[in-house]
Protein backbone atom coordinates (compact mmCIF):
# COMPACT_ATOMS: atom_id res chain seq x y z
CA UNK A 1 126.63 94.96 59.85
CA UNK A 2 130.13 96.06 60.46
CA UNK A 3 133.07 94.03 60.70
CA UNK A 4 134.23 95.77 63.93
CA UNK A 5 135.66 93.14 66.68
CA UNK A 6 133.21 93.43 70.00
CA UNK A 7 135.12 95.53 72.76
CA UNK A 8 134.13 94.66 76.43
CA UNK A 9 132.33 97.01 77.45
CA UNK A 10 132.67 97.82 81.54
CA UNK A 11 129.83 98.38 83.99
CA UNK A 12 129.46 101.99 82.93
CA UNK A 13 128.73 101.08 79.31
CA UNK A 14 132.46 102.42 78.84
CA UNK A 15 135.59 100.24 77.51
CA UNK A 16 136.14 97.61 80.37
CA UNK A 17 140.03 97.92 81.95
CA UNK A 18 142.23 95.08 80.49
CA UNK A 19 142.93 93.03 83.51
CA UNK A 20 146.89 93.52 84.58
CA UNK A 21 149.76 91.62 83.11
CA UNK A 22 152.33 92.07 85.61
CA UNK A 23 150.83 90.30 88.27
CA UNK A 24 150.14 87.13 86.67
CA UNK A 25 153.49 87.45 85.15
CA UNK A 26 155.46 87.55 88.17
CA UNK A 27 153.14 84.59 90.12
CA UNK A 28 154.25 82.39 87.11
CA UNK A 29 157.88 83.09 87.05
CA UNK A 30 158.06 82.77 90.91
CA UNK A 31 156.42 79.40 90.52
CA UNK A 32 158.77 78.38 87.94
CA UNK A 33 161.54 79.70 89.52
CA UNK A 34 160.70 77.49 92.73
CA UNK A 35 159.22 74.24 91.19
CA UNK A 36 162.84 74.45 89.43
CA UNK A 37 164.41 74.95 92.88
CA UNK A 38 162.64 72.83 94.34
CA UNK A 39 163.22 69.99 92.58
CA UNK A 40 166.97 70.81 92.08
CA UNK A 41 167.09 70.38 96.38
CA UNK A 42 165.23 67.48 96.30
CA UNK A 43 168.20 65.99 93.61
CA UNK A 44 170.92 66.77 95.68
CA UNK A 45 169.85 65.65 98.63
CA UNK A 46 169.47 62.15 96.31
CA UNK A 47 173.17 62.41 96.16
CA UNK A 48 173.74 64.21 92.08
CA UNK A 49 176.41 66.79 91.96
CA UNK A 50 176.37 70.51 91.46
CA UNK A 51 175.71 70.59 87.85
CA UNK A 52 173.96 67.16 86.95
CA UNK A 53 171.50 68.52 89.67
CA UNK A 54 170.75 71.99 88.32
CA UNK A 55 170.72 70.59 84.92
CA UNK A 56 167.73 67.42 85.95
CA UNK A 57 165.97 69.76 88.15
CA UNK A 58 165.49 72.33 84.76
CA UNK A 59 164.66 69.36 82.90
CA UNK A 60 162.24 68.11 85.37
CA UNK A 61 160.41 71.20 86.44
CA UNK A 62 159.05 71.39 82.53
CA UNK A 63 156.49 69.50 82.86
CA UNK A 64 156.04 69.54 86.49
CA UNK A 65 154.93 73.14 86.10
CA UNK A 66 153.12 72.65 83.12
CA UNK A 67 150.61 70.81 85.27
CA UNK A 68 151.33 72.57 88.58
CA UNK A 69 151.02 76.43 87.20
CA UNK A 70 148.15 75.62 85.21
CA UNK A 71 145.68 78.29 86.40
CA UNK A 72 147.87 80.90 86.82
CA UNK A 73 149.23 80.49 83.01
CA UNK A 74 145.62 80.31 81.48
CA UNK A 75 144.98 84.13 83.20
CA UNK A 76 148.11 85.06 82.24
CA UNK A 77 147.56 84.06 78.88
CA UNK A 78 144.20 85.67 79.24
CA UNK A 79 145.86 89.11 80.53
CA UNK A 80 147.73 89.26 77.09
CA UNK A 81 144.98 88.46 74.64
CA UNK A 82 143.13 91.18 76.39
CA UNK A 83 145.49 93.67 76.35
CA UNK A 84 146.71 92.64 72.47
CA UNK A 85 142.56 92.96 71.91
CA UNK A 86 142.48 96.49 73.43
CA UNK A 87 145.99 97.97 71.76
CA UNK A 88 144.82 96.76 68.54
CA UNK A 89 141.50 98.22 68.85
CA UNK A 90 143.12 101.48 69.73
CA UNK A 91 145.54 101.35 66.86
CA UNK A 92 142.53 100.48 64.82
CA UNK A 93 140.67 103.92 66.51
CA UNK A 94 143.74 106.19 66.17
CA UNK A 95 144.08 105.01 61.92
CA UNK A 96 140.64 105.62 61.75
CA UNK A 97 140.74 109.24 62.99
CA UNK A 98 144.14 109.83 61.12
CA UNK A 99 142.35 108.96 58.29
CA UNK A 100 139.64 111.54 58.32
CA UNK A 101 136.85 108.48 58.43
C-alpha cells in the first residue's frame, strides 16, 4: 500500500473543508484578554497599585486560563493541525504534478 497520509474526505466523497482558524483564535484571545482583566480588577480593588496589579493579574491569569479556556484551545489547536494536514497535502499534490509523477 502507499504511504499517502488519509485526507478527510467530506460528505460528497470530496476533500472535507478544514474547519476555520480565525474564529477559535479570536474566542481564545478574548478570553485571555478578560480572565487577565479580570483578575487585574479584582487586585485593585484588594488595594495593589497600578503596576503590581497589572503585573499579578498577568501572572495569575496563566493558569487560570489554562483551565478556564480549555475547550476552546483544544479546537483551536484542532483548527491548525487540520489546516497544517491539508496545506501539506496540497504542497505534497502540487510537487507531485511539478514532477511529472
Amino acid at each position: 500500500m502507499a504511504d499517502t497520509p488519509a485526507v478527510p474526505s467530506g460528505p460528497s466523497g470530496g476533500p472535507a473543508t478544514p474547519p476555520t482558524v480565525l474564529p477559535w483564535l479570536v474566542i481564545y484571545t478574548i478570553g485571555r484578554l478578560g480572565i487577565w482583566a479580570l483578575l487585574t480588577l479584582v487586585l485593585w480593588m484588594l488595594g495593589l497599585d497600578f503596576f503590581s496589579g497589572l503585573m499579578f493579574g498577568l501572572l495569575l491569569s496563566l493558569p487560570v486560563s489554562y483551565f478556564a479556556l480549555r475547550a476552546s484551545r483544544d479546537r483551536l489547536t484542532e483548527a491548525l493541525a487540520a489546516r497544517s494536514a491539508m496545506r501539506r497535502q496540497a504542497k505534497e499534490d502540487l510537487r507531485s504534478r511539478l514532477g511529472g509523477e
